[in-house]
C-alpha atoms as a PDB file:
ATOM      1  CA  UNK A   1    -107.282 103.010 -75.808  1.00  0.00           C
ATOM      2  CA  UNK A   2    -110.483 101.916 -74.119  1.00  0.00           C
ATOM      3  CA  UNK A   3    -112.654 102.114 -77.044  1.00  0.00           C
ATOM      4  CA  UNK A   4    -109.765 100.209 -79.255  1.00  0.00           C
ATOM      5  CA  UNK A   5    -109.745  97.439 -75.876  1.00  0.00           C
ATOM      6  CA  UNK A   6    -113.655  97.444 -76.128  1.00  0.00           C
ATOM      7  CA  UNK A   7    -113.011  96.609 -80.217  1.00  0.00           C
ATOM      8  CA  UNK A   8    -110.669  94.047 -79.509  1.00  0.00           C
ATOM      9  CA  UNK A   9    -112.311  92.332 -76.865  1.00  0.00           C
ATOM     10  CA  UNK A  10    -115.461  91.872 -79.143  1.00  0.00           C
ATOM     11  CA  UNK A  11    -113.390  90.580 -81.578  1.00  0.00           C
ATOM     12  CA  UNK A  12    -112.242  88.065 -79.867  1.00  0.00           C
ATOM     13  CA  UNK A  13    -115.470  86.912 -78.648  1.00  0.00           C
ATOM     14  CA  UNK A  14    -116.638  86.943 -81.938  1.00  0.00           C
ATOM     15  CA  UNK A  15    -113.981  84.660 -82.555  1.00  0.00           C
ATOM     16  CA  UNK A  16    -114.663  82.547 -79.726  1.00  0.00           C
ATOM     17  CA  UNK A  17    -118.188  82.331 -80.813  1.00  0.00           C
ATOM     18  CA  UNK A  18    -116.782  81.112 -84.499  1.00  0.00           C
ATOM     19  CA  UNK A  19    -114.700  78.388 -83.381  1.00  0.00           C
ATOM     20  CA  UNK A  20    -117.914  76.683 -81.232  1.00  0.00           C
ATOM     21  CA  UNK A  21    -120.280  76.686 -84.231  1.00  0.00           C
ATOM     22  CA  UNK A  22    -120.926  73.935 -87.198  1.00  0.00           C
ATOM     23  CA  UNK A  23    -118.657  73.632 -90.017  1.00  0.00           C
ATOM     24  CA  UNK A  24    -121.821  75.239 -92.569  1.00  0.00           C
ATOM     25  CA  UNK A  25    -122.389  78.400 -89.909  1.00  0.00           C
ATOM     26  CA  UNK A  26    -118.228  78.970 -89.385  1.00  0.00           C
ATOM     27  CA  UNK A  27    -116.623  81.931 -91.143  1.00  0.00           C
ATOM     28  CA  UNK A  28    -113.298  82.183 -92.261  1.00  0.00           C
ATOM     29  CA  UNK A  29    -111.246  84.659 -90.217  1.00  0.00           C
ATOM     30  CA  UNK A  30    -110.993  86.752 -93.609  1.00  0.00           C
ATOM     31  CA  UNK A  31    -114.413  87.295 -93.382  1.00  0.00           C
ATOM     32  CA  UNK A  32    -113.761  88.992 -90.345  1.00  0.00           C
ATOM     33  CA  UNK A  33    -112.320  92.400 -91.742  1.00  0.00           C
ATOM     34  CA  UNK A  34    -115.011  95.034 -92.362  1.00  0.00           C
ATOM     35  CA  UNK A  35    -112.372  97.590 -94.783  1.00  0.00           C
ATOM     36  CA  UNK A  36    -110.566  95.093 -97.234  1.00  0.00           C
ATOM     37  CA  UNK A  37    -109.873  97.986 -99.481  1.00  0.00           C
ATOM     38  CA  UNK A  38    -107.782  99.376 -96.669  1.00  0.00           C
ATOM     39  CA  UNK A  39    -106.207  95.910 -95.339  1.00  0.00           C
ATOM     40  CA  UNK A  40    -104.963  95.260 -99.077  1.00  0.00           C
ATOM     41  CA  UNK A  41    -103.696  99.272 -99.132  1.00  0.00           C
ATOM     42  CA  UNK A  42    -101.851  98.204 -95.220  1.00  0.00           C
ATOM     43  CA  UNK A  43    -100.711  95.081 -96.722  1.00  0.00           C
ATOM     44  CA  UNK A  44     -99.246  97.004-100.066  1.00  0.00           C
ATOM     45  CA  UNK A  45     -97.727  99.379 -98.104  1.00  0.00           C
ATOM     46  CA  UNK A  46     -95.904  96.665 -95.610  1.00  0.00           C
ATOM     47  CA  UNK A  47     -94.367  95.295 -98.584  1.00  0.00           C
ATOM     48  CA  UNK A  48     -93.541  98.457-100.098  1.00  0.00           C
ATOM     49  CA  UNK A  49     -91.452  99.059 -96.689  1.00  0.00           C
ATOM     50  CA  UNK A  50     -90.041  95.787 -97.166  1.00  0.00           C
ATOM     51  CA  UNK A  51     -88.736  96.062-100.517  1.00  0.00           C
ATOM     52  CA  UNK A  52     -87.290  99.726-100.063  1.00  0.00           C
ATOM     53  CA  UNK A  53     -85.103  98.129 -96.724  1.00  0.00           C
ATOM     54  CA  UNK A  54     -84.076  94.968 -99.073  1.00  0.00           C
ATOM     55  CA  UNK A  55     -82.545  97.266-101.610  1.00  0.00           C
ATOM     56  CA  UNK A  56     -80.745  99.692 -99.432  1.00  0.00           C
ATOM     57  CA  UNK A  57     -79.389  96.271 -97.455  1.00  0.00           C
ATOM     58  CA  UNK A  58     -78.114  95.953-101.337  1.00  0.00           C
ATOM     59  CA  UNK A  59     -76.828  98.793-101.907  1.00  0.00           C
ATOM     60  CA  UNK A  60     -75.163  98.737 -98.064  1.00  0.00           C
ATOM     61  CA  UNK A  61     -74.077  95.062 -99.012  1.00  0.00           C
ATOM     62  CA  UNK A  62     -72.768  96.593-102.678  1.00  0.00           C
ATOM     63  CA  UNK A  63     -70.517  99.140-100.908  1.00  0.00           C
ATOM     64  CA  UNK A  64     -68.892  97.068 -98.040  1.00  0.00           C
ATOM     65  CA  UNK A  65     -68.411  94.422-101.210  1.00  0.00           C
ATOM     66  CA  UNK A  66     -66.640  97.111-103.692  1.00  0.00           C
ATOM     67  CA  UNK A  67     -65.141  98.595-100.522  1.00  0.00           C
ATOM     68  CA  UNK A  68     -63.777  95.281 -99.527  1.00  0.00           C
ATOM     69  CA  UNK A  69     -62.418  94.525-103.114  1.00  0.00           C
ATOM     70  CA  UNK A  70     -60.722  98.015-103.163  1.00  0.00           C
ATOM     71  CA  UNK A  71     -58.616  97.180 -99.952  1.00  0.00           C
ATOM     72  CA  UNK A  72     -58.082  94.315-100.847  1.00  0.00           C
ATOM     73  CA  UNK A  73     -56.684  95.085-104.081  1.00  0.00           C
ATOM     74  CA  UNK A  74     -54.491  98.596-102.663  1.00  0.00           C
ATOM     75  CA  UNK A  75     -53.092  96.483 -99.844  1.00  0.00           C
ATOM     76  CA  UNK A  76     -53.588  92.169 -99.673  1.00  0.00           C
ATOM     77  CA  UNK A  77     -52.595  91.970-103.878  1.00  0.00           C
ATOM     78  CA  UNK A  78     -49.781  94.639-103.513  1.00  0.00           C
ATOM     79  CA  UNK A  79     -47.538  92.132-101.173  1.00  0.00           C
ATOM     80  CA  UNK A  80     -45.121  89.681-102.468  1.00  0.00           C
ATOM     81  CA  UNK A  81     -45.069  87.835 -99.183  1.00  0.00           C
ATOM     82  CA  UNK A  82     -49.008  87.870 -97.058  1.00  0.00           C
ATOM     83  CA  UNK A  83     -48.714  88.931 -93.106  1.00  0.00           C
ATOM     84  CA  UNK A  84     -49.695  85.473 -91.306  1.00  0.00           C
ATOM     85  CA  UNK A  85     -49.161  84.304 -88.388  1.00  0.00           C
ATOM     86  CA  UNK A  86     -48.627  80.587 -86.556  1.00  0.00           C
ATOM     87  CA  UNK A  87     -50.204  80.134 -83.133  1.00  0.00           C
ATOM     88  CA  UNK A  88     -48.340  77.821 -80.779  1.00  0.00           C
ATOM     89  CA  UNK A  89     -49.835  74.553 -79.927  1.00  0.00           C
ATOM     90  CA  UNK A  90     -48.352  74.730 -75.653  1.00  0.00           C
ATOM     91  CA  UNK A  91     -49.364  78.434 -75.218  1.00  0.00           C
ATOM     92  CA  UNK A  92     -51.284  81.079 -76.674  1.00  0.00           C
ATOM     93  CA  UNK A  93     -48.451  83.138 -78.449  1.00  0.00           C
ATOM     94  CA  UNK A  94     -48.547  84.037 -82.176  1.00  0.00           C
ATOM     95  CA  UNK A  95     -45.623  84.373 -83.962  1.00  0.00           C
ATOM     96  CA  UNK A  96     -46.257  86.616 -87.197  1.00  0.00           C
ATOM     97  CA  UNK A  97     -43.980  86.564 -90.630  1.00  0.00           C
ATOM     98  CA  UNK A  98     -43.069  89.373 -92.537  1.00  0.00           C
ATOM     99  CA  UNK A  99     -44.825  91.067 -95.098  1.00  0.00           C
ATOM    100  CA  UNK A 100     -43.071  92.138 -98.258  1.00  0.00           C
ATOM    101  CA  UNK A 101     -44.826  94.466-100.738  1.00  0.00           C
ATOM    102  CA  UNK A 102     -43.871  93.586-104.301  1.00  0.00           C
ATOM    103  CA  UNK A 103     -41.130  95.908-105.890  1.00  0.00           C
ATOM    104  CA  UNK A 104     -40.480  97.387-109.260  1.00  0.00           C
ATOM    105  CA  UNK A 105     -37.704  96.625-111.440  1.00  0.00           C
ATOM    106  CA  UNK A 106     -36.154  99.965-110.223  1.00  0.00           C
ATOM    107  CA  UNK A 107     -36.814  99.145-106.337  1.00  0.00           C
ATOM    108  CA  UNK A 108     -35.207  95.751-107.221  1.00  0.00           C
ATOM    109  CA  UNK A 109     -32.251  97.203-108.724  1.00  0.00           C
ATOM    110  CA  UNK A 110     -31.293  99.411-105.957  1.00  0.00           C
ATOM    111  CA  UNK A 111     -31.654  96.565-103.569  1.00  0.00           C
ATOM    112  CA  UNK A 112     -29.398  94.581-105.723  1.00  0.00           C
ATOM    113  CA  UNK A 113     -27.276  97.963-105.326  1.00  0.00           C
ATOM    114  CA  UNK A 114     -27.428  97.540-101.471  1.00  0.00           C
ATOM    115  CA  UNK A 115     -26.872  94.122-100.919  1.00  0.00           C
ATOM    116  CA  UNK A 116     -23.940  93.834-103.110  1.00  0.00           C
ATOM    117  CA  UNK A 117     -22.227  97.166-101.197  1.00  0.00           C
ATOM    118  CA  UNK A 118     -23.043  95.142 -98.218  1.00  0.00           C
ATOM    119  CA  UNK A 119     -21.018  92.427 -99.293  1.00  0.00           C
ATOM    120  CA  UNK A 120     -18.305  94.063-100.065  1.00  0.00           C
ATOM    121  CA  UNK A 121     -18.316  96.056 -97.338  1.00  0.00           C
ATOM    122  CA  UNK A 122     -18.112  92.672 -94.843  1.00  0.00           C
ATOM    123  CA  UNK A 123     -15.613  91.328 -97.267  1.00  0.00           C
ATOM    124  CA  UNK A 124     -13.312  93.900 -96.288  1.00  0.00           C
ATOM    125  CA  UNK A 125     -14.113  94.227 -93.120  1.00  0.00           C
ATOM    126  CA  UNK A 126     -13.458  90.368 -92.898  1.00  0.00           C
ATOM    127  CA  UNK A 127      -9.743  91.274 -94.577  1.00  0.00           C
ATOM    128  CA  UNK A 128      -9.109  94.013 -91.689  1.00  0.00           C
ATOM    129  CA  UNK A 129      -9.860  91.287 -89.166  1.00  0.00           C
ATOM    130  CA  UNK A 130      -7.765  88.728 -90.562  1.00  0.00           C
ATOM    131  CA  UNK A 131      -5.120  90.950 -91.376  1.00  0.00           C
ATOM    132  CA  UNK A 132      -5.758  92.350 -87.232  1.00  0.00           C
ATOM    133  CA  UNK A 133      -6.148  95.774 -88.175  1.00  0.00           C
ATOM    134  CA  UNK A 134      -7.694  98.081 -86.078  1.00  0.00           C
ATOM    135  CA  UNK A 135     -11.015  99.926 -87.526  1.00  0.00           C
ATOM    136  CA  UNK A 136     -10.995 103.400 -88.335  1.00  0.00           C
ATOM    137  CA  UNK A 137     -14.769 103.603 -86.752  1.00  0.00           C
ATOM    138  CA  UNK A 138     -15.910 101.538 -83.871  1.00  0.00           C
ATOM    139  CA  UNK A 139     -19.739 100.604 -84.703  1.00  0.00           C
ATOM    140  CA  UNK A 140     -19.962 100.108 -81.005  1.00  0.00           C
ATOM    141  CA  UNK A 141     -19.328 104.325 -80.456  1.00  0.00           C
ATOM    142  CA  UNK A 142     -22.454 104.718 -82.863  1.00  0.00           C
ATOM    143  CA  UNK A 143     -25.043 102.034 -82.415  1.00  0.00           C
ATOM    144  CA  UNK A 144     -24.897 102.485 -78.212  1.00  0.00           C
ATOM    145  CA  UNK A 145     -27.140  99.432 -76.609  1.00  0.00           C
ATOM    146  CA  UNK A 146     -27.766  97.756 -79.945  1.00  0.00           C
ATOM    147  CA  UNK A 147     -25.944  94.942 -81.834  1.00  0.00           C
ATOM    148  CA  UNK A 148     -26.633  97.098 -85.476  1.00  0.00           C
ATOM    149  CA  UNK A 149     -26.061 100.143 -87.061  1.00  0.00           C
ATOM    150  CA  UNK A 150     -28.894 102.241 -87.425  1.00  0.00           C
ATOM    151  CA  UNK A 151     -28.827 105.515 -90.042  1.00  0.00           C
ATOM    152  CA  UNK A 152     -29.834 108.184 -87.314  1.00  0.00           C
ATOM    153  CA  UNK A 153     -30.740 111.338 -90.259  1.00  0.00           C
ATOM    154  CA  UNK A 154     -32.801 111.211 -93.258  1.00  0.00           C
ATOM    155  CA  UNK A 155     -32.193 113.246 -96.275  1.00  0.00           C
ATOM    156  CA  UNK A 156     -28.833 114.899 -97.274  1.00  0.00           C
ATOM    157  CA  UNK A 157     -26.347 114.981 -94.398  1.00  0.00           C
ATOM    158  CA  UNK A 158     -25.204 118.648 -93.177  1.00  0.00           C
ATOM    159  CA  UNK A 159     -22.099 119.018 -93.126  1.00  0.00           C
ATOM    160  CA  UNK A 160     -20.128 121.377 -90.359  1.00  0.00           C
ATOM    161  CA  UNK A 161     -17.135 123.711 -91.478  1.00  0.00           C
ATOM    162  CA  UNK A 162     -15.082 126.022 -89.602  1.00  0.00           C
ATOM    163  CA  UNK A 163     -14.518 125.667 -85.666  1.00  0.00           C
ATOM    164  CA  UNK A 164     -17.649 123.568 -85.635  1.00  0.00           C
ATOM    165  CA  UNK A 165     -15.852 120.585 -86.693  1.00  0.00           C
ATOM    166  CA  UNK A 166     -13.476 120.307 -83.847  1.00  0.00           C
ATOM    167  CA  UNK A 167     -15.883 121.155 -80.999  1.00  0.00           C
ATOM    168  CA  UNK A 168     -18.050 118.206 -82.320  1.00  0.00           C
ATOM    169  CA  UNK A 169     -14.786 116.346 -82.291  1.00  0.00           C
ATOM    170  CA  UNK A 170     -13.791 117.805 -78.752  1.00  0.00           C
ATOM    171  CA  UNK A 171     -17.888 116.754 -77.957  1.00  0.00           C
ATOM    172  CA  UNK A 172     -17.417 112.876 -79.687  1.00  0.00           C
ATOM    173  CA  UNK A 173     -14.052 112.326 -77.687  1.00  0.00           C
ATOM    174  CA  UNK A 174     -15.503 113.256 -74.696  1.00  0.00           C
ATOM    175  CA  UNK A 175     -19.073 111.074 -74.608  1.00  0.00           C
ATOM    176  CA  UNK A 176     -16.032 108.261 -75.857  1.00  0.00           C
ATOM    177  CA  UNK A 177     -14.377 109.058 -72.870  1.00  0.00           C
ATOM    178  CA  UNK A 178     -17.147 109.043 -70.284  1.00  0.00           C
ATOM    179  CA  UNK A 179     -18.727 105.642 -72.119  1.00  0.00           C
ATOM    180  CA  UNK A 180     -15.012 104.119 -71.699  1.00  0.00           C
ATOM    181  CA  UNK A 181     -15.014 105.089 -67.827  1.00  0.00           C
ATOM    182  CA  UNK A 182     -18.173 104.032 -67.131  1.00  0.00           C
ATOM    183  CA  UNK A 183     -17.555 100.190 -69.036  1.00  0.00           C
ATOM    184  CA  UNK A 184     -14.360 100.271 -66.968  1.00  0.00           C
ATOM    185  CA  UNK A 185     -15.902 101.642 -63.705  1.00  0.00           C
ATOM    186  CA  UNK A 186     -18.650  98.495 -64.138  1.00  0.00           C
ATOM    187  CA  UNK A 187     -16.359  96.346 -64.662  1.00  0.00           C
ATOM    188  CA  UNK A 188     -13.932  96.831 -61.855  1.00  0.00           C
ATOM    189  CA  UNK A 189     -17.306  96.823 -59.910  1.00  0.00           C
ATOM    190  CA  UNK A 190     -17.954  93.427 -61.302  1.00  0.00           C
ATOM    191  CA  UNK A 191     -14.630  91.789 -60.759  1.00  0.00           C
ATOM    192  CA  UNK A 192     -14.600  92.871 -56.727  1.00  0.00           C
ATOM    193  CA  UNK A 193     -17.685  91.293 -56.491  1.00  0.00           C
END
């Protein structure tokens, strides 16, 4: 490190020196370099270097790009309706949509299906109401805290023979009973208050 210091300080009074003489006796700081076979072979190699980064930045850049267009297609193209959302202007809340994926004739079919057994179910639930007849099956004895029915089981239901039937019946009527107490209990609680 010394002897490269000792290099680099005459160097630079070399070029010191340069800058203080006539235009004629100046040299050009070129002129400088002893080993301009190995300053062109330094400089080749620098850009070399450069080019190999700039093409795997490409190839990087490529990738993300197909990547991007392949996530893009699999997931953004495939919905009917886009996720977005709308920021309120008084507070920071977002309030996001839905995002529907786009059905086949088959998916659209069945949810025809659906929707017009839902109909008909509310149509004659309607009828039972107006006609004030009581339900065979209180959604509230399912559903618990919510305000919907929920399917609890996927797949094919199992069904229960023998005995089993009426100790799940014996089981039902007695949760029934318990809920029914404890609505009552709160509300008698309620009303002394």
């Amino acid at each position: 490190m010394m002897e490269l210091n000792s290099i680099k300080e005459n160097l630079q009074d070399l070029l010191r020196i340069n800058n203080n003489v006539t235009d004629i006796e100046k040299l050009d700081r070129d002129e400088f370099v002893i080993d301009v076979s190995r300053k062109v072979a330094l400089e080749k190699q620098g850009d070399d270097l450069c080019a190999d980064i700039r093409k795997k930045c490409e190839v990087t850049s490529l990738t993300m790009q197909l990547l991007k267009e392949r996530c893009i297609n699999s997931t953004w193209e495939q919905m009917e309706v886009q996720l977005k959302a709308c920021k309120s202007i008084q507070s920071s809340k977002l309030i996001w949509n839905y995002a529907i994926r786009k059905r086949t004739p088959t998916e659209y079919r069945l949810l025809s299906s659906l929707i017009l057994q839902r109909k008909v179910e509310l149509r004659q639930k309607l009828e039972r109401l107006e006609k004030n007849m009581r339900e065979v099956i209180q959604e509230a004895d399912f559903c618990g805290f919510e305000n919907y029915i929920q399917n609890r089981v996927s797949g094919k239901p199992a069904f229960m023979d023998d005995d089993s039937i009426a100790e799940a019946a014996r089981i039902f009527e007695e949760q029934r009973a318990r809920l029914l107490k404890e609505k009552n209990d709160k509300m008698n609680n309620i009303n002394l208050n």
